[in-house]
Protein backbone atom coordinates (compact mmCIF):
# COMPACT_ATOMS: atom_id res chain seq x y z
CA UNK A 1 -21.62 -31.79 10.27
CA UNK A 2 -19.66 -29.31 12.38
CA UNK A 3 -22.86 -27.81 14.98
CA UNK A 4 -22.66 -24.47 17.14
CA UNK A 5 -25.23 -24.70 19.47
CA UNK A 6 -26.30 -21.69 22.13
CA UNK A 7 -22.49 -20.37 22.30
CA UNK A 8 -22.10 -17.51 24.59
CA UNK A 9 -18.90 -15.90 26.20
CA UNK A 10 -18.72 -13.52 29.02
CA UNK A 11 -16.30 -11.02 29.23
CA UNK A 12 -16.50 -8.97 32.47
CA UNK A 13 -20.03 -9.98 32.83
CA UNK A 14 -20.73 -8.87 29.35
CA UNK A 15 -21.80 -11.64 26.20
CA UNK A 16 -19.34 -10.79 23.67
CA UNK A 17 -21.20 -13.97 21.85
CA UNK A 18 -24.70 -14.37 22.78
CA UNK A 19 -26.52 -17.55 22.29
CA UNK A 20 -24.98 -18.30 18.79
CA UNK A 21 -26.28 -21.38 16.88
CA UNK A 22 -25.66 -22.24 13.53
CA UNK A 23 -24.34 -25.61 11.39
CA UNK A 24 -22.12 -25.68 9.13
CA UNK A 25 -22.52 -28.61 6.43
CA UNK A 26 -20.26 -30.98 4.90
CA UNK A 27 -19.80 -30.27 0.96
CA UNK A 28 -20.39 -26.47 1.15
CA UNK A 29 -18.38 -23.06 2.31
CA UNK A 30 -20.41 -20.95 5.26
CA UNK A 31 -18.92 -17.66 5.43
CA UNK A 32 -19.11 -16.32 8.80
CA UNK A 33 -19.76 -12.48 8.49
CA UNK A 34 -19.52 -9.29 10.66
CA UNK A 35 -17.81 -6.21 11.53
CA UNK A 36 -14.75 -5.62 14.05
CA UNK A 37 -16.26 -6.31 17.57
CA UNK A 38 -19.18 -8.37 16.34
CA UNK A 39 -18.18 -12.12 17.92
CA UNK A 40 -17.11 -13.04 15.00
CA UNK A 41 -12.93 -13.93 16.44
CA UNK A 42 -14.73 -15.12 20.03
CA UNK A 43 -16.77 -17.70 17.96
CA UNK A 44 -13.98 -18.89 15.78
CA UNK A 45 -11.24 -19.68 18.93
CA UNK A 46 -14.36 -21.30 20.82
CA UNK A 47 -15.26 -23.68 17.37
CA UNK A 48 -11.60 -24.56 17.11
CA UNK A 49 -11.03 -24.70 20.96
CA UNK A 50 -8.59 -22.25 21.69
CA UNK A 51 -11.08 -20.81 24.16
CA UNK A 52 -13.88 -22.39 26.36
CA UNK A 53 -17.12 -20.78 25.82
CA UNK A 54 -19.26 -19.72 29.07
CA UNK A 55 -22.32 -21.31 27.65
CA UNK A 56 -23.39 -23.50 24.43
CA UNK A 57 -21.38 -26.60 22.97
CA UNK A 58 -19.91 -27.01 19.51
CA UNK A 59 -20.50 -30.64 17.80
CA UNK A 60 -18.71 -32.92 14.85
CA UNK A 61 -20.91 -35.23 13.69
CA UNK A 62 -23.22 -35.09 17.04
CA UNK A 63 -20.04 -35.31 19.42
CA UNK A 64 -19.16 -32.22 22.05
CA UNK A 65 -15.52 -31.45 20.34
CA UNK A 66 -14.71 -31.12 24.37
CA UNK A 67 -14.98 -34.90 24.49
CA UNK A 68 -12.08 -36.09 22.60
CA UNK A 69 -10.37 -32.67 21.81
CA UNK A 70 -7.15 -34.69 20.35
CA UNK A 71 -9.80 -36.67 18.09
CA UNK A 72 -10.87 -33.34 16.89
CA UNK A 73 -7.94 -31.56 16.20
CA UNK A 74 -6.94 -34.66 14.56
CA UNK A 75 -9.93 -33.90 11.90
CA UNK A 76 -9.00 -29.45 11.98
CA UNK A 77 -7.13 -27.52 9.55
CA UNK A 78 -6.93 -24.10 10.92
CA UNK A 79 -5.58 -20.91 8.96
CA UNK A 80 -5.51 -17.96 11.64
CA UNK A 81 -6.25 -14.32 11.22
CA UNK A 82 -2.66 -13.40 11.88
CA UNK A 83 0.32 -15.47 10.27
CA UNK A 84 2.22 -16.46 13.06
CA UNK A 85 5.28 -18.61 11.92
CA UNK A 86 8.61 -19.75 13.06
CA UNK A 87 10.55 -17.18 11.25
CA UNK A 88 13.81 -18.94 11.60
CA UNK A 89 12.62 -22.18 9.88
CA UNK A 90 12.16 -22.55 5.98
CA UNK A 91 8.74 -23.09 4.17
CA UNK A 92 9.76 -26.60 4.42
CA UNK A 93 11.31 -27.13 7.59
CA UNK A 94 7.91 -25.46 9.17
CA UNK A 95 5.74 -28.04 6.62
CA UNK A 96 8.06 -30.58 8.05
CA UNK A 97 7.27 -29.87 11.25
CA UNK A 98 3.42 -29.45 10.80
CA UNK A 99 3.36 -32.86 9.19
CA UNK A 100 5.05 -34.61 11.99
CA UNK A 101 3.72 -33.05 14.78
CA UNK A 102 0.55 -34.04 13.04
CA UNK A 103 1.44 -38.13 13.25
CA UNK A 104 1.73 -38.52 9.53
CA UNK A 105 4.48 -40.90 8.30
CA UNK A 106 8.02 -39.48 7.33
CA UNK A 107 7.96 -40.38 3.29
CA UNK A 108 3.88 -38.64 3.57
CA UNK A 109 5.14 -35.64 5.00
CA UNK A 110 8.04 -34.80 2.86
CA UNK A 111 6.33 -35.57 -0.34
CA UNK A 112 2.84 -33.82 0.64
CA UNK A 113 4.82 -30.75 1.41
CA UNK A 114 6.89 -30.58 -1.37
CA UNK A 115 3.82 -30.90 -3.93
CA UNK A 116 2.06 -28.24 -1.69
CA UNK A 117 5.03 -25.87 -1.69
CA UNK A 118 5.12 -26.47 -5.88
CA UNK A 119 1.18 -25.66 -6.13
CA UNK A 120 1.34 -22.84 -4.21
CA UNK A 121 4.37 -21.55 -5.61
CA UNK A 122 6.58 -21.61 -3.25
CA UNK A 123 8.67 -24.29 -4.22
CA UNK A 124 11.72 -22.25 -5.04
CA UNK A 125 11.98 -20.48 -1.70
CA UNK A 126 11.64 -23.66 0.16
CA UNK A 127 15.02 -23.47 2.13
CA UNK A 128 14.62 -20.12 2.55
CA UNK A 129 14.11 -18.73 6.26
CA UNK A 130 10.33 -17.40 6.89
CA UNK A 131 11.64 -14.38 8.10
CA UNK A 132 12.53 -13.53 4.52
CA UNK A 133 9.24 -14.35 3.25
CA UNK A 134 6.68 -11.46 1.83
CA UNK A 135 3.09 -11.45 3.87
CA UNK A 136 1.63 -13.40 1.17
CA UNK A 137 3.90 -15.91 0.93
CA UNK A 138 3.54 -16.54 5.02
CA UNK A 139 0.06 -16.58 4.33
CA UNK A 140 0.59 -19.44 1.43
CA UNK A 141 2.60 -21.62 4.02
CA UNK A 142 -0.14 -21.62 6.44
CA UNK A 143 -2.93 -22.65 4.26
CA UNK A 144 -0.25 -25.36 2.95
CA UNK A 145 0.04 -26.20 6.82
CA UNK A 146 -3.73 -26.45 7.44
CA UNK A 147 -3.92 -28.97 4.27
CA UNK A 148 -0.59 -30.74 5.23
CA UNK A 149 -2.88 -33.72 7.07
CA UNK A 150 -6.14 -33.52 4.23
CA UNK A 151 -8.47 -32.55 7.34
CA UNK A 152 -12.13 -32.97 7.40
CA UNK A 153 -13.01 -29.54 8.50
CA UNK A 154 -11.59 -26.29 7.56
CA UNK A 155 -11.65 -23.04 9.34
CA UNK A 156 -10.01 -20.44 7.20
CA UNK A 157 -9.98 -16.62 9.09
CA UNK A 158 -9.29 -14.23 6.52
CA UNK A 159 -7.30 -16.38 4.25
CA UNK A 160 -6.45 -14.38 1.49
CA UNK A 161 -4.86 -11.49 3.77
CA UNK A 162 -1.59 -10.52 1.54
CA UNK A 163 -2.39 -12.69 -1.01
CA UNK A 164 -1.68 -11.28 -4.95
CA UNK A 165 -4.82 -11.97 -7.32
CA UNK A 166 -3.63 -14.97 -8.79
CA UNK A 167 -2.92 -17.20 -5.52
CA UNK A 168 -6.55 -15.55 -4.52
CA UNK A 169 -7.80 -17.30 -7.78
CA UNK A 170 -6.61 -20.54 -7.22
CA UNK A 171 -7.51 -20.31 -3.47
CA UNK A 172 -11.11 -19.80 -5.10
CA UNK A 173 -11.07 -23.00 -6.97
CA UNK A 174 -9.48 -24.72 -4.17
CA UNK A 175 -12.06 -23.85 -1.88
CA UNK A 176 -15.02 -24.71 -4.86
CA UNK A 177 -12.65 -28.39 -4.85
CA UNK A 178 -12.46 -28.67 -1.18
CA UNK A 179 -16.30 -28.42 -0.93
CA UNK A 180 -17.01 -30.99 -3.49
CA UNK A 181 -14.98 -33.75 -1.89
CA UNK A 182 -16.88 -33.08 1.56
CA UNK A 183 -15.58 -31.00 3.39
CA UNK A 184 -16.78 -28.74 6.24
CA UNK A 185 -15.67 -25.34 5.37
CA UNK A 186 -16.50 -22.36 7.85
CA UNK A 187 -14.84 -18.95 5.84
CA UNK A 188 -14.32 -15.77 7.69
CA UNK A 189 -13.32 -12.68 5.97
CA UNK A 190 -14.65 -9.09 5.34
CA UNK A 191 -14.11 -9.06 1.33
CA UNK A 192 -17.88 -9.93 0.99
CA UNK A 193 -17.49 -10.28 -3.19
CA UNK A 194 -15.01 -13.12 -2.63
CA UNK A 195 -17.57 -14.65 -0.12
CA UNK A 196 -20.33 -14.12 -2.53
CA UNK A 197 -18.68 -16.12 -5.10
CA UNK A 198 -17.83 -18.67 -2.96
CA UNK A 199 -19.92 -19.65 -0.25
CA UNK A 200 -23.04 -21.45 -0.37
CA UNK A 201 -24.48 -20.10 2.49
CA UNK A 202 -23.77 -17.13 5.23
CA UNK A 203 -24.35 -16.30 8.15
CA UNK A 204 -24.06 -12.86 9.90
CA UNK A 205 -23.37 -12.08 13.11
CA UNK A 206 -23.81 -8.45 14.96
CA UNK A 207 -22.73 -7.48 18.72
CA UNK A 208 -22.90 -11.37 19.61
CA UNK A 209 -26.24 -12.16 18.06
CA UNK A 210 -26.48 -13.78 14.61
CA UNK A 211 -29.02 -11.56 12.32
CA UNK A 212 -28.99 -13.91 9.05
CA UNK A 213 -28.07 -17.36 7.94
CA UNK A 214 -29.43 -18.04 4.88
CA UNK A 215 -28.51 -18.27 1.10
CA UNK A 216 -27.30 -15.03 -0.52
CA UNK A 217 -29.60 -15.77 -3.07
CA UNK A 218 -32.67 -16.14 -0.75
CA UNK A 219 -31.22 -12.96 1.38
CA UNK A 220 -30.81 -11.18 -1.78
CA UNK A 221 -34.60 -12.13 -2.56
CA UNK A 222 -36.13 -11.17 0.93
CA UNK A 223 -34.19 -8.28 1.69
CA UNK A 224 -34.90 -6.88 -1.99
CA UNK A 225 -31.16 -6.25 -2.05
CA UNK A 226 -28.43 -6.70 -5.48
CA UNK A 227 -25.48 -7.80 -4.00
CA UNK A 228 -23.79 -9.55 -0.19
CA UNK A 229 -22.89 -6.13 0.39
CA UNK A 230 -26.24 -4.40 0.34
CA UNK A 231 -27.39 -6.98 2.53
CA UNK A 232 -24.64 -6.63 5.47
CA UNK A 233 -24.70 -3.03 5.12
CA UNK A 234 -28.78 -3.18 5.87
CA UNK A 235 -28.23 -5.80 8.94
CA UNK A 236 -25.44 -4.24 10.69
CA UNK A 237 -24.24 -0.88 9.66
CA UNK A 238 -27.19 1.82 10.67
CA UNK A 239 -25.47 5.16 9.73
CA UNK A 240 -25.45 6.25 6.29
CA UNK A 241 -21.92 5.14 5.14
CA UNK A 242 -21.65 7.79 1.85
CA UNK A 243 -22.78 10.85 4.50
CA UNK A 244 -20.69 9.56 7.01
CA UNK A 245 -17.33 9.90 3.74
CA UNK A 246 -18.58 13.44 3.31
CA UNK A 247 -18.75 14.06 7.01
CA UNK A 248 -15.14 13.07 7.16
CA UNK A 249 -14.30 15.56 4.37
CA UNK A 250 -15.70 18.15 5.82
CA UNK A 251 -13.76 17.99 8.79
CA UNK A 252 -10.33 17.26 7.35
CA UNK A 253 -10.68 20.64 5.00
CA UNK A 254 -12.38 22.78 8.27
């Protein structure tokens, strides 16, 4: 189980994450919710230890990460917010690269990343240079990168950026696949109905404090609410969003 316990990050004296606690279990997808400015990108480089939080600790399986941070990134597959490649290599140069740098033997690597580069279709632009790759095709590589090594925990950030419907579709299943073998699966993204579908639990976070972690179902039940969307727009979003449109309107035809 991958634990967040009391997290908090100052920024000029200000908690840009404020005493943030939640688990994340193995065999299920958390989506990790809130709008721009929330936390939500603070709490994601302190779980995968990119940045040191102020206060709080984050645990695998009852260990401080901090302890053994080579043991732990041995166990991460991480698929960042922005896709940041080496433009000059090919799909499976960068793979290539991934897989070593990752300790896995030379016949593991080559194989695992041509199956992944097949599956994901991206087998017949394998030699070609990254640069010359569309953004959902970038975005393809580096989930192939994060399961190059089969890690134990997954932290996707907005996977699906630039993705076309039908790699979101499989990424669905994967994700439904991933969870049923074991993983720990933390999923950040703002397209709540994909997060709906797929997660079997959320939690919310709102100007550094989480406000729900629950079920949808059981927030749908005590919040009286239809749908994921209802729900965040009733934690977090205070102004009424449809006057706020006509608002906008207005002052574009003034």
């Amino acid at each position: 189980m991958l634990e967040i316990r009391g997290l908090t990050k100052y920024y000029r004296n200000v908690p840009v994450v404020d005493d943030v606690s939640f688990g994340v279990r193995p065999g299920e997808v958390t989506g990790y919710l809130g709008p721009n400015g929330s936390g939500k990108s603070t709490t994601v480089k302190i779980v995968t230890a990119l940045v040191e939080p102020s206060h709080g600790k984050v645990l695998l399986d009852g260990q401080d990460i901090r302890d053994n941070l080579m043991a732990f990134k041995r166990r991460l597959g991480y698929v960042p917010e922005e896709a940041i490649l080496y433009s000059y290599l090919s799909g499976l140069e960068y793979l290539q690269l991934m897989g070593r740098l990752r300790g896995m033997p030379l016949p593991v690597v080559d194989r695992r990343a041509n199956d992944l580069l097949e599956l994901f279709s991206l087998h017949p632009h394998r030699h070609a240079p990254i640069a010359n790759y569309s953004k959902g095709m970038k975005q393809r590589v580096l989930i192939s990168a994060a399961l190059m090594h089969d890690p134990d925990v997954l932290i996707l950030d907005e996977p699906l950026s630039g993705i076309d419907v039908s790699s979101a579709q499989l990424f669905k299943h994967l994700l439904t696949e991933l969870a049923r073998q074991g993983k720990i699966i933390l999923y950040i993204s703002h397209v709540l109905e994909v997060v709906e579908r797929v997660c079997a639990r959320v939690v919310i976070i709102y100007r550094g404090k989480i406000m729900a972690d629950d079920s949808v179902a059981h927030l749908r039940e005590l919040m009286h609410a239809p749908s994921l969307e209802e729900i965040f727009a009733q934690l977090v979003e205070q102004r009424d969003l449809e006057a706020v449109a006509r608002d906008i309107v207005c002052a574009i035809h003034e």
